[in-house]
N, C-alpha and C. Protein backbone atom coordinates (compact mmCIF):
# COMPACT_ATOMS: atom_id res chain seq x y z
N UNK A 1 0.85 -1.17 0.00
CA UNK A 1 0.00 0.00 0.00
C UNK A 1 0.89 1.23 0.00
N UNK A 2 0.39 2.02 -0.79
CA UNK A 2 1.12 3.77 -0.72
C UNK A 2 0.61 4.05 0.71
N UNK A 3 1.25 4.76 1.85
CA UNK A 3 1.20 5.45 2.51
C UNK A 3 1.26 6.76 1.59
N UNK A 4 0.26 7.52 1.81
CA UNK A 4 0.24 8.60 1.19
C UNK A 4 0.95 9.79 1.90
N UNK A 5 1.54 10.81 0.65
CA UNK A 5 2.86 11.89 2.07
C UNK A 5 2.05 12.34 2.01
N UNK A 6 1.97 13.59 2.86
CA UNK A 6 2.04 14.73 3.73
C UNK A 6 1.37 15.91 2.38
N UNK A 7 0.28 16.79 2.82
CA UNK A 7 0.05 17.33 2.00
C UNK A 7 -0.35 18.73 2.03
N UNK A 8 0.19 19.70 1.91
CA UNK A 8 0.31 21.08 2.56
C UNK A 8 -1.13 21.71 2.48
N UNK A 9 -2.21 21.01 1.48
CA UNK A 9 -3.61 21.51 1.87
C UNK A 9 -4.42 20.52 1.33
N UNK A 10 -5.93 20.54 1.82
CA UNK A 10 -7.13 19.37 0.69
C UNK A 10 -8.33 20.19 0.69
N UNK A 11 -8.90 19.97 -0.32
CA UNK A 11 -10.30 20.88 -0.14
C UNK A 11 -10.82 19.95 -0.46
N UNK A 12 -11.81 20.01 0.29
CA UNK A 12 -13.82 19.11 -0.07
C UNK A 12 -14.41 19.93 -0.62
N UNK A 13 -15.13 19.14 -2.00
CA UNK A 13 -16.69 19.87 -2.43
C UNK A 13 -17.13 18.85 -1.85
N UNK A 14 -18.80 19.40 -1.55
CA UNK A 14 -19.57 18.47 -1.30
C UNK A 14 -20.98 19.25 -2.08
N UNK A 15 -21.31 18.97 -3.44
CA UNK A 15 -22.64 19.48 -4.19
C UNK A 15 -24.06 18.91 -4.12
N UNK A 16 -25.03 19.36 -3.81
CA UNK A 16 -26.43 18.71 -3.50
C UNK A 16 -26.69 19.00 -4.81
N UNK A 17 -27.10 18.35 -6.15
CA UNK A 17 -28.40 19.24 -6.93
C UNK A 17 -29.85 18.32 -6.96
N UNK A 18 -30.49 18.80 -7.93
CA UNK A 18 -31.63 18.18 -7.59
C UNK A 18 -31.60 16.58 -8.36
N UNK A 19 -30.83 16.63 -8.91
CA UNK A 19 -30.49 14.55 -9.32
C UNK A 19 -29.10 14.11 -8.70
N UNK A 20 -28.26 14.63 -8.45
CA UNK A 20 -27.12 14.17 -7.92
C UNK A 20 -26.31 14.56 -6.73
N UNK A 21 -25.50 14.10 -6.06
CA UNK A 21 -24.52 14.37 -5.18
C UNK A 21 -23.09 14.25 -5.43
N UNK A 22 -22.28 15.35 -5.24
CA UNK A 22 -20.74 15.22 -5.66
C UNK A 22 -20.17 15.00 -4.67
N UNK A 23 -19.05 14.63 -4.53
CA UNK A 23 -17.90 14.83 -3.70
C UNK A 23 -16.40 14.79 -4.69
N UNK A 24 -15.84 16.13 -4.12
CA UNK A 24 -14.74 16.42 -5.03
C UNK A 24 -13.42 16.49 -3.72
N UNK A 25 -12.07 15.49 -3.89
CA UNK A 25 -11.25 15.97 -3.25
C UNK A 25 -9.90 16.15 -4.13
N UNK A 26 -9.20 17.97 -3.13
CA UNK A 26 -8.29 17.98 -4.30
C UNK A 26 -7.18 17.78 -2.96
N UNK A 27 -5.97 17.10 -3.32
CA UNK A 27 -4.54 17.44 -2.57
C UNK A 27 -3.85 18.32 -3.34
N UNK A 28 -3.14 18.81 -2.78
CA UNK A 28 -2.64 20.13 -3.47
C UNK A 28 -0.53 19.40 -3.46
N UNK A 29 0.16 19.98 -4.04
CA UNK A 29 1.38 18.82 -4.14
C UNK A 29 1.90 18.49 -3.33
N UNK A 30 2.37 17.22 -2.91
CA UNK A 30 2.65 16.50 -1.96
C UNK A 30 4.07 17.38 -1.57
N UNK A 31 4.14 17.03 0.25
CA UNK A 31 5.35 17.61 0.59
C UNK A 31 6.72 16.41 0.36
N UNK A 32 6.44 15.19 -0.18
CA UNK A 32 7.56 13.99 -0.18
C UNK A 32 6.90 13.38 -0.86
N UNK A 33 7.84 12.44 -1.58
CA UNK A 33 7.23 11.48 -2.44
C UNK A 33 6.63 10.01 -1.49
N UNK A 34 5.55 9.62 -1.89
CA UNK A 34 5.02 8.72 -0.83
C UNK A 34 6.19 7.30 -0.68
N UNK A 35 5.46 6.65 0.66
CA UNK A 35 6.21 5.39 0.64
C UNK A 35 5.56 4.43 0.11
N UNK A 36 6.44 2.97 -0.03
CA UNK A 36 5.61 1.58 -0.07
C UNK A 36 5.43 1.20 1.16
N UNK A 37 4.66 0.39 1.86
CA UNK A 37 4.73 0.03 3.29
C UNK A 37 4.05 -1.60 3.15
N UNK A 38 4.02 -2.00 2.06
CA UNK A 38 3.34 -4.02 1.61
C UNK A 38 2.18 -3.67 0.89
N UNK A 39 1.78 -4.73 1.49
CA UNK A 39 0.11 -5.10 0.40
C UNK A 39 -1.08 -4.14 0.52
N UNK A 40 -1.86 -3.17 -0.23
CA UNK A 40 -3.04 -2.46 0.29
C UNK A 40 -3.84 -3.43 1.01
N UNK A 41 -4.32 -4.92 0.56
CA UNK A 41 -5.06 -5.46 1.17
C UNK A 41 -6.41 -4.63 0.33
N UNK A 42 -6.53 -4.45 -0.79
CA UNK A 42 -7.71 -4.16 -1.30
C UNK A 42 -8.61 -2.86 -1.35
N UNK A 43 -7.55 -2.03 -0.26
CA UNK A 43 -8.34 -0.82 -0.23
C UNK A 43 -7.63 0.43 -1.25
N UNK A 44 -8.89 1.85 -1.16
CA UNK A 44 -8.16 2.67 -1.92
C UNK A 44 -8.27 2.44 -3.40
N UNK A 45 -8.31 3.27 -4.73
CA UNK A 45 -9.22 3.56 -5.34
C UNK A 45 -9.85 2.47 -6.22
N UNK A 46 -9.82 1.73 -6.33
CA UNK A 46 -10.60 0.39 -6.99
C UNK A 46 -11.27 0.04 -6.02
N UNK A 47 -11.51 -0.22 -4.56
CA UNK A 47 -12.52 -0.38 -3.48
C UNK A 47 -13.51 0.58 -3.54
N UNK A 48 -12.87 1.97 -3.64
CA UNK A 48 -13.80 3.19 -4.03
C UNK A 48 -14.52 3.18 -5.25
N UNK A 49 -14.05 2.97 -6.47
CA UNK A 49 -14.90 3.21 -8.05
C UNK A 49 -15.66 2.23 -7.58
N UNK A 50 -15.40 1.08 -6.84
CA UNK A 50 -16.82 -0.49 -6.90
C UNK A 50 -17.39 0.19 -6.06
N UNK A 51 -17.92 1.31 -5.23
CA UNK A 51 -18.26 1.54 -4.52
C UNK A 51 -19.59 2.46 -4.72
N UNK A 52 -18.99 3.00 -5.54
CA UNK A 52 -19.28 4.20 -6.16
C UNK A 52 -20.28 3.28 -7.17
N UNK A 53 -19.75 2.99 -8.24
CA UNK A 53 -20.62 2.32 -9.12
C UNK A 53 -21.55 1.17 -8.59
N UNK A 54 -21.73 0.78 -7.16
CA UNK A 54 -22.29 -0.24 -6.90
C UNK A 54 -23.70 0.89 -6.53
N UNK A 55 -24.07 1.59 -6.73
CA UNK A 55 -24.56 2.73 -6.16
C UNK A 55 -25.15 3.49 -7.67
N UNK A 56 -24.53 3.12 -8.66
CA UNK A 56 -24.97 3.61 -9.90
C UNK A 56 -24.12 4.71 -10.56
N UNK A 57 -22.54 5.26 -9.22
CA UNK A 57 -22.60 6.41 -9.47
C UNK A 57 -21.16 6.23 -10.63
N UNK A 58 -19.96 7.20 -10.65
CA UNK A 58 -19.17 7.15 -11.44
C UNK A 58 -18.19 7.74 -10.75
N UNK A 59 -16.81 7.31 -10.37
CA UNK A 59 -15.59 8.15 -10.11
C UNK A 59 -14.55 8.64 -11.10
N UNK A 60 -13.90 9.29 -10.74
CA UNK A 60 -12.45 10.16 -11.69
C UNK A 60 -11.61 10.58 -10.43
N UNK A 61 -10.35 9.81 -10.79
CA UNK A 61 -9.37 10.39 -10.46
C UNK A 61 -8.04 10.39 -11.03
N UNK A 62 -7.01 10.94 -10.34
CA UNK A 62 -5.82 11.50 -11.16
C UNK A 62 -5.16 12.56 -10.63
N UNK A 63 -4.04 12.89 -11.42
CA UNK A 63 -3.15 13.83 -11.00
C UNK A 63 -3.90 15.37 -11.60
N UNK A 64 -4.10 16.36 -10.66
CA UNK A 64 -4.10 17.47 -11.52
C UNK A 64 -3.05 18.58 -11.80
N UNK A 65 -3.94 19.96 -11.88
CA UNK A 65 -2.34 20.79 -12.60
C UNK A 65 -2.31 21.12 -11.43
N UNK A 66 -1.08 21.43 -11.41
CA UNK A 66 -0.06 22.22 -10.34
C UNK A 66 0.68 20.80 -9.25
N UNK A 67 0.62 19.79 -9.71
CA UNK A 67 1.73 18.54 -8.99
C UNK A 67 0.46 18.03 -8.11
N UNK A 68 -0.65 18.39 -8.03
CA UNK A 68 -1.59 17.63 -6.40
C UNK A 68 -2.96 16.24 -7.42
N UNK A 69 -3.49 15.75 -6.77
CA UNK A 69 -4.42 14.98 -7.01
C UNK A 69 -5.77 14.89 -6.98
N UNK A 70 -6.82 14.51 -7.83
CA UNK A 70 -8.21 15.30 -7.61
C UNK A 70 -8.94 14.00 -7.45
N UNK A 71 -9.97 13.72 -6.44
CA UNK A 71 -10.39 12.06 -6.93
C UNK A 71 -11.87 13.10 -6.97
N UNK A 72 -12.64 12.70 -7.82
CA UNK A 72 -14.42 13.00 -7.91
C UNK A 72 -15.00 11.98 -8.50
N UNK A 73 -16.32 12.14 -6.80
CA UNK A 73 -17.36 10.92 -7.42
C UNK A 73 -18.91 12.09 -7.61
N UNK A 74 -19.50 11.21 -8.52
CA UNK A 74 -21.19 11.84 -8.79
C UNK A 74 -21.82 10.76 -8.35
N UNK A 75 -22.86 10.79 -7.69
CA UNK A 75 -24.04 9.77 -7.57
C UNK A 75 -25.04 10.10 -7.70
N UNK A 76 -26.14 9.36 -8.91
CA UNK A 76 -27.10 9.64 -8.55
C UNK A 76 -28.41 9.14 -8.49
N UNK A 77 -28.97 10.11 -7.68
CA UNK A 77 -30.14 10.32 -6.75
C UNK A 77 -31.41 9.17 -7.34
N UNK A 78 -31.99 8.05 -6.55
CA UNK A 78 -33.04 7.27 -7.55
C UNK A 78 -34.10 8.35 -7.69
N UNK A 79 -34.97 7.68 -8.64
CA UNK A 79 -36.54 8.45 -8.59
C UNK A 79 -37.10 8.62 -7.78
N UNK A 80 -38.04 9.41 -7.45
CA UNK A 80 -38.56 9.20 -6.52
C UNK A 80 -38.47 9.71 -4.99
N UNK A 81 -36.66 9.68 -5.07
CA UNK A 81 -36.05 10.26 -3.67
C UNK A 81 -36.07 11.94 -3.23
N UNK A 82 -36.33 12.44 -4.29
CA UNK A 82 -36.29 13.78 -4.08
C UNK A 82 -37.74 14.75 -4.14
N UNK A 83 -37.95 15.43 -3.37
CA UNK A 83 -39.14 16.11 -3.68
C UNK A 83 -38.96 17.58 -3.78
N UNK A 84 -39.98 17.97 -4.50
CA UNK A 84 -39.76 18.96 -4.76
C UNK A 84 -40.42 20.47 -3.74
């Protein structure tokens, strides 16, 4: 598993609309390059996308600009669940 380094900031979105829910996290560039520390044991982002999609929804993640990392999931909302 990556032990993930040290990261000088993170911001949460968290978006309500009326069909979906976001969650956006950004790390901004790491202060060290991470370690290895053995086996994840399954967790971390493939536990997350099945997670996500078990749910209907869709993840993205990746490196963005400026050296930090962005993971975003959408889910959404069944019929029915929302009123108006």
């Amino acid at each position: 598993m990556n032990q993930g380094p040290p990261f000088p900031h993170v911001r949460l979105s968290l978006t309500f609309a009326l069909r979906t829910v976001s969650l956006t996290v950004h790390n901004g560039r790491p202060l060290q390059r991470p370690v290895c520390v053995g086996d994840s044991g399954g967790l971390g982002l493939r536990s997350m996308r099945g997670a996500v999609h078990a749910v209907g929804g869709r993840l993205a993640a990746g490196p963005s600009e400026g050296g930090g990392y962005r993971t975003a999931a959408v889910i959404e909302l069944p019929v029915g669940s929302v009123t108006e």
